[in-house]
C-alpha atoms as a PDB file:
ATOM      1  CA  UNK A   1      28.283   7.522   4.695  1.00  0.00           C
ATOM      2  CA  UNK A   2      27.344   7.639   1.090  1.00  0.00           C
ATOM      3  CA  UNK A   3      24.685  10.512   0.821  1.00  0.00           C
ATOM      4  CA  UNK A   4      21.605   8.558  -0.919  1.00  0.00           C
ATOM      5  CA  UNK A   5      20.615  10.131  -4.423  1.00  0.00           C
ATOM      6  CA  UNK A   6      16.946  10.231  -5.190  1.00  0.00           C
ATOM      7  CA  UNK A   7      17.401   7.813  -8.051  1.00  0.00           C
ATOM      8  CA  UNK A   8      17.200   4.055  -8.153  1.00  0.00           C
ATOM      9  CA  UNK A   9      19.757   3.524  -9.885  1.00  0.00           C
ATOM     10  CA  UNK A  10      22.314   5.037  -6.691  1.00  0.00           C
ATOM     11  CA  UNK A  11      19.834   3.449  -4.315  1.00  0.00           C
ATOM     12  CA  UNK A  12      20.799  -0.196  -5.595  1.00  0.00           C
ATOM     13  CA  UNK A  13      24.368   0.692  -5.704  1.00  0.00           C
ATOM     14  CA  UNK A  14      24.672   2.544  -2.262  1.00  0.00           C
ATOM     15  CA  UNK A  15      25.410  -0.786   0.000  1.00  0.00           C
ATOM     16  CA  UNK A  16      28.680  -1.568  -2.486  1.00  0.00           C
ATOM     17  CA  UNK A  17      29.721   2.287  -2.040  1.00  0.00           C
ATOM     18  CA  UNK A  18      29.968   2.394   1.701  1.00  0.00           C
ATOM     19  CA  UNK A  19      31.295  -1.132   1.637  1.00  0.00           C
ATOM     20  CA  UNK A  20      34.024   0.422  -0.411  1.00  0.00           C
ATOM     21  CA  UNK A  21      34.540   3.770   1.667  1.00  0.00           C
ATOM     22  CA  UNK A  22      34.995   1.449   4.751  1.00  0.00           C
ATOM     23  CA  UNK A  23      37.579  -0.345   3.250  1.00  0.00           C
ATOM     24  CA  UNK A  24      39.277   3.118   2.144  1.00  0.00           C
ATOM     25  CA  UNK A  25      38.730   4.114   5.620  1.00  0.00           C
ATOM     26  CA  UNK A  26      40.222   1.183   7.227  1.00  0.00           C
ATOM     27  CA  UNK A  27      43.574   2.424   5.268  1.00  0.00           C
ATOM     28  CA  UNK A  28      43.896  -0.774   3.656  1.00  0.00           C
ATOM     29  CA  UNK A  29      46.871  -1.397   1.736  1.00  0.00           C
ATOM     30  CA  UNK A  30      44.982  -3.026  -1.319  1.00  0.00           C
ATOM     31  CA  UNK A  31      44.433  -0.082  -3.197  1.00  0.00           C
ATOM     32  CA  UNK A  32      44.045  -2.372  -6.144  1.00  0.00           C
ATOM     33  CA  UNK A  33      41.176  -3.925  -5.131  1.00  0.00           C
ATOM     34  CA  UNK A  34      39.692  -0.823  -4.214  1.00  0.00           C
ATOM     35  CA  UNK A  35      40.213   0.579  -7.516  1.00  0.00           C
ATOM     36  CA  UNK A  36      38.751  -2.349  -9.242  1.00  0.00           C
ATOM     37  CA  UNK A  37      35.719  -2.765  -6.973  1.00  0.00           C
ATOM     38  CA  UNK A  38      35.133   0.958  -8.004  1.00  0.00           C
ATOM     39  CA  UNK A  39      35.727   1.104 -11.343  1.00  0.00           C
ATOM     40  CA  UNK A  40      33.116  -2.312 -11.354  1.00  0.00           C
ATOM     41  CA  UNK A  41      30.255  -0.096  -8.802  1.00  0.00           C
ATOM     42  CA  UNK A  42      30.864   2.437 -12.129  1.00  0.00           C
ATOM     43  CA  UNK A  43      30.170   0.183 -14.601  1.00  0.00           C
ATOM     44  CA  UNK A  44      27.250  -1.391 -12.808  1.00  0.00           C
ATOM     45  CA  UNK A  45      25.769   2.089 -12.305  1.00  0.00           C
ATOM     46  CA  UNK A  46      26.184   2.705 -16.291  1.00  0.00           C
ATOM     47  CA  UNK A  47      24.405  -0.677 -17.155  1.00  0.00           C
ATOM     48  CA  UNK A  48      21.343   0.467 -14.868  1.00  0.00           C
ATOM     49  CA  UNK A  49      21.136   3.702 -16.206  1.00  0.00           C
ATOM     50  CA  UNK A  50      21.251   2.201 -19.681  1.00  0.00           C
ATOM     51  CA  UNK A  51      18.496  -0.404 -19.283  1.00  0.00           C
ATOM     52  CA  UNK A  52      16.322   1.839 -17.592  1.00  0.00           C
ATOM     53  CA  UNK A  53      16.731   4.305 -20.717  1.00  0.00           C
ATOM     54  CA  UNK A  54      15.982   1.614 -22.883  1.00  0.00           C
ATOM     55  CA  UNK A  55      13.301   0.729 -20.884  1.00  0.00           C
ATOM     56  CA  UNK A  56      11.653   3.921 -20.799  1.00  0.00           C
ATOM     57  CA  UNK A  57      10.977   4.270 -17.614  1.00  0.00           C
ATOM     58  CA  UNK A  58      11.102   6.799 -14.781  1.00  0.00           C
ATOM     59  CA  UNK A  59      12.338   6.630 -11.687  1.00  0.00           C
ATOM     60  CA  UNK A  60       8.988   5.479  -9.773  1.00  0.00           C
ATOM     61  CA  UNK A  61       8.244   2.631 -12.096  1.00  0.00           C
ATOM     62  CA  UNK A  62      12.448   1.878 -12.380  1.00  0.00           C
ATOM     63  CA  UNK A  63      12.612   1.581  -8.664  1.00  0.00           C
ATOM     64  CA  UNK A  64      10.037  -0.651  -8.645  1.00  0.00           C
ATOM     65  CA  UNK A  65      10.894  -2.872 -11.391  1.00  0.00           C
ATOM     66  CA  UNK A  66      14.929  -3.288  -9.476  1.00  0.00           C
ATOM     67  CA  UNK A  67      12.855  -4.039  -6.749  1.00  0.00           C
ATOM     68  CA  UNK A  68      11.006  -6.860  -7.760  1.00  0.00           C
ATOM     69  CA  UNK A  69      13.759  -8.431  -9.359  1.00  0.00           C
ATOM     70  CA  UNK A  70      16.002  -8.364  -6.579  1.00  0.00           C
ATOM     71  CA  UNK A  71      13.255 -10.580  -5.033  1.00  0.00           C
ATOM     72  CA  UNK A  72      12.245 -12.794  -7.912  1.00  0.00           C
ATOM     73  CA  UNK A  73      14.799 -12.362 -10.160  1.00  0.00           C
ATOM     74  CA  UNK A  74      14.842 -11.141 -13.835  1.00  0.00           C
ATOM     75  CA  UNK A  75      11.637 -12.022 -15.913  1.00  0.00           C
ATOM     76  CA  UNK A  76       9.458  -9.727 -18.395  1.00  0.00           C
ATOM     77  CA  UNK A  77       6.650 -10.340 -16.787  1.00  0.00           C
ATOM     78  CA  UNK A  78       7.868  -7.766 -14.339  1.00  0.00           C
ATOM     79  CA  UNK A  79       8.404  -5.378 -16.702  1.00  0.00           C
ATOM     80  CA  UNK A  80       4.722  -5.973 -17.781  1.00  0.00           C
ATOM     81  CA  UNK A  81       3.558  -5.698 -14.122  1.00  0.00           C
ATOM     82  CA  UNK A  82       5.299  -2.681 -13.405  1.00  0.00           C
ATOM     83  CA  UNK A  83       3.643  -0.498 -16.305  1.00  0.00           C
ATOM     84  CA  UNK A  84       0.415  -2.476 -15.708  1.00  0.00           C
ATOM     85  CA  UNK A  85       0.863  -0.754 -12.064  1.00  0.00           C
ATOM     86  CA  UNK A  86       2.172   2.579 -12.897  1.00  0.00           C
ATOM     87  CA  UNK A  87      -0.549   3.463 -15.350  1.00  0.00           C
ATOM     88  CA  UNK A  88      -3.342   2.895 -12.906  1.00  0.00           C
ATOM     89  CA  UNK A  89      -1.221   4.840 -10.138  1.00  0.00           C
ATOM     90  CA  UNK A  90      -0.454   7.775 -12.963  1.00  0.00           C
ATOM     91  CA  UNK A  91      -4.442   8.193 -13.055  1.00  0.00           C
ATOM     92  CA  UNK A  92      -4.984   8.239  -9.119  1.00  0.00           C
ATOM     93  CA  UNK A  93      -1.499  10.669  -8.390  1.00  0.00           C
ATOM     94  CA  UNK A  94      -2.033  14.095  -8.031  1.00  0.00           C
ATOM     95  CA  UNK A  95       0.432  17.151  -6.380  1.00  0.00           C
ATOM     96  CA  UNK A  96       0.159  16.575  -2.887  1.00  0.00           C
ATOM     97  CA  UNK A  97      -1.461  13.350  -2.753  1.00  0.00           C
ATOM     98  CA  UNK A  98       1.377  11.940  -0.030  1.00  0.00           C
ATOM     99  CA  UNK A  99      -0.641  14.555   2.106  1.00  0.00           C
ATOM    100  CA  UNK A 100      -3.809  13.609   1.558  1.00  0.00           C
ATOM    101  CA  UNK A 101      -4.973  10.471   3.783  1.00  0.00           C
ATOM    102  CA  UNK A 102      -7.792   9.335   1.365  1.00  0.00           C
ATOM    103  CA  UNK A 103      -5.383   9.616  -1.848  1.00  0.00           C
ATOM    104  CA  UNK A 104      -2.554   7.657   0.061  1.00  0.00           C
ATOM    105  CA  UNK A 105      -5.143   5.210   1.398  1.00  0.00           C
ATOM    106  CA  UNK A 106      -5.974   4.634  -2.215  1.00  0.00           C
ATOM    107  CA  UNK A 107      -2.798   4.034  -3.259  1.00  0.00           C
ATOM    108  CA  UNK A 108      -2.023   1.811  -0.559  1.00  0.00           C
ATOM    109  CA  UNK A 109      -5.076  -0.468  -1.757  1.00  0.00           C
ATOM    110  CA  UNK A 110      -3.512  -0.493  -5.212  1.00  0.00           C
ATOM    111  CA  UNK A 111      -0.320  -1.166  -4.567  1.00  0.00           C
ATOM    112  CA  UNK A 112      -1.607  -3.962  -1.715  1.00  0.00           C
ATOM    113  CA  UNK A 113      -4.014  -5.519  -4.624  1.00  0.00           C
ATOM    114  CA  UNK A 114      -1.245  -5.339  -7.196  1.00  0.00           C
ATOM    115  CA  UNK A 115       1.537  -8.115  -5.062  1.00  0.00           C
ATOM    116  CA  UNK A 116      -1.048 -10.071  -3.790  1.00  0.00           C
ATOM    117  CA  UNK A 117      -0.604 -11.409  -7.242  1.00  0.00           C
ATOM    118  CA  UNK A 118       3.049 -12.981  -6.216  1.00  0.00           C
ATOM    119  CA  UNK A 119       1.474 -14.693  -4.059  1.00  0.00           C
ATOM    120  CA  UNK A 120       0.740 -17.868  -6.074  1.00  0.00           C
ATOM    121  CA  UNK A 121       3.047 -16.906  -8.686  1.00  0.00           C
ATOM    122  CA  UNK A 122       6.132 -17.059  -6.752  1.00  0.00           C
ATOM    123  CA  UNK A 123       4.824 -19.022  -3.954  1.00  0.00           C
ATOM    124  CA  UNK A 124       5.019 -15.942  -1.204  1.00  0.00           C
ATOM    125  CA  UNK A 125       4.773 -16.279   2.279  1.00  0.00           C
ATOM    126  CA  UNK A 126       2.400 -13.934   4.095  1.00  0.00           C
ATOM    127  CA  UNK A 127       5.894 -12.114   5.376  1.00  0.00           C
ATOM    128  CA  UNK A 128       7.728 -11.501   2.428  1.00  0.00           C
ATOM    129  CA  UNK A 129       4.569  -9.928   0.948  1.00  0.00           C
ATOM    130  CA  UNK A 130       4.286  -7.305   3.596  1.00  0.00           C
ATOM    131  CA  UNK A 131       7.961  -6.994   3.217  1.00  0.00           C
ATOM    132  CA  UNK A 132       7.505  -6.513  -0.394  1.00  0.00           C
ATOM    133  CA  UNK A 133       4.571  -4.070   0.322  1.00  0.00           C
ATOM    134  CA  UNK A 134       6.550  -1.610   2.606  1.00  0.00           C
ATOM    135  CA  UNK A 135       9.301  -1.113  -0.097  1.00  0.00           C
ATOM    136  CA  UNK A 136       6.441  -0.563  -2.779  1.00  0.00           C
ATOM    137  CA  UNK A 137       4.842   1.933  -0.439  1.00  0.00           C
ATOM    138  CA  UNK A 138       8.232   3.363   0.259  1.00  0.00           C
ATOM    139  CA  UNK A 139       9.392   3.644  -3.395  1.00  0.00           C
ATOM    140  CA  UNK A 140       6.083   5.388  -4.798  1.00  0.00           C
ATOM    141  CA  UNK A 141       6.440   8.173  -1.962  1.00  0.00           C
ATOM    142  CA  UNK A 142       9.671   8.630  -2.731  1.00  0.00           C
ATOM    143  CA  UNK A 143       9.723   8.718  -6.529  1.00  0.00           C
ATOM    144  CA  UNK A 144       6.011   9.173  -7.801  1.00  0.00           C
END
């Protein structure tokens, strides 16, 4: 098993890793393919870490943005979104909020208020949003 980086840049890259370890494991004899795959997972890995430089975002608000777009695709609005979101979460996150059930509530009620906009924009259903919602939640523990 791939050990999981705190970055979300390895996070979105982590499923195509262990794909390829299993494939290394099964003692395939296409050690081409294996090669190439990698050598692509490296160059994918490089392109994410470039756009999020040029974006100039950290790892909270980079997460968040792969996220989205894995669900709805590439748009700028996202982008837009995502800062729109992180600046009112930078003024409500303090050292040791996670631990704090008022702060986390609050949080929660942002992040909840912030996708309820996708659902008219990208038509979502009532499931996907809370989908949507755990992996925000998730995310801004992990990275914010």
């Amino acid at each position: 098993m791939v050990e999981r980086q705190k970055s979300p840049v390895y996070e979105s890259l982590v499923d195509r890793v262990e794909r390829l370890l299993k494939l290394w494991k099964e003692k395939t004899k296409d050690f081409e393919k294996i090669y190439k795959e990698g050598l692509n997972i490296i160059k994918q890995m490089e392109i994410l870490e470039k756009r999020q430089k040029e974006l100039g975002f950290d790892k909270m608000q980079y997460s968040l943005l792969l996220l989205l777009e894995k669900r709805f695709g590439k748009d700028d609005l996202l982008i837009e979104d995502v800062k729109e979101l992180s600046s009112i979460i930078e003024e409500v996150i303090f050292p040791g909020w996670i631990s704090q059930p008022t702060a986390r509530k609050n949080i929660e009620r942002i992040l909840r208020k912030f996708i309820r906009k996708y659902i008219k924009r990208y038509n979502l259903k009532l499931e996907d949003l809370e989908e949507i919602y755990g992996r925000l939640v998730d995310y801004v523990r992990e990275y914010a």
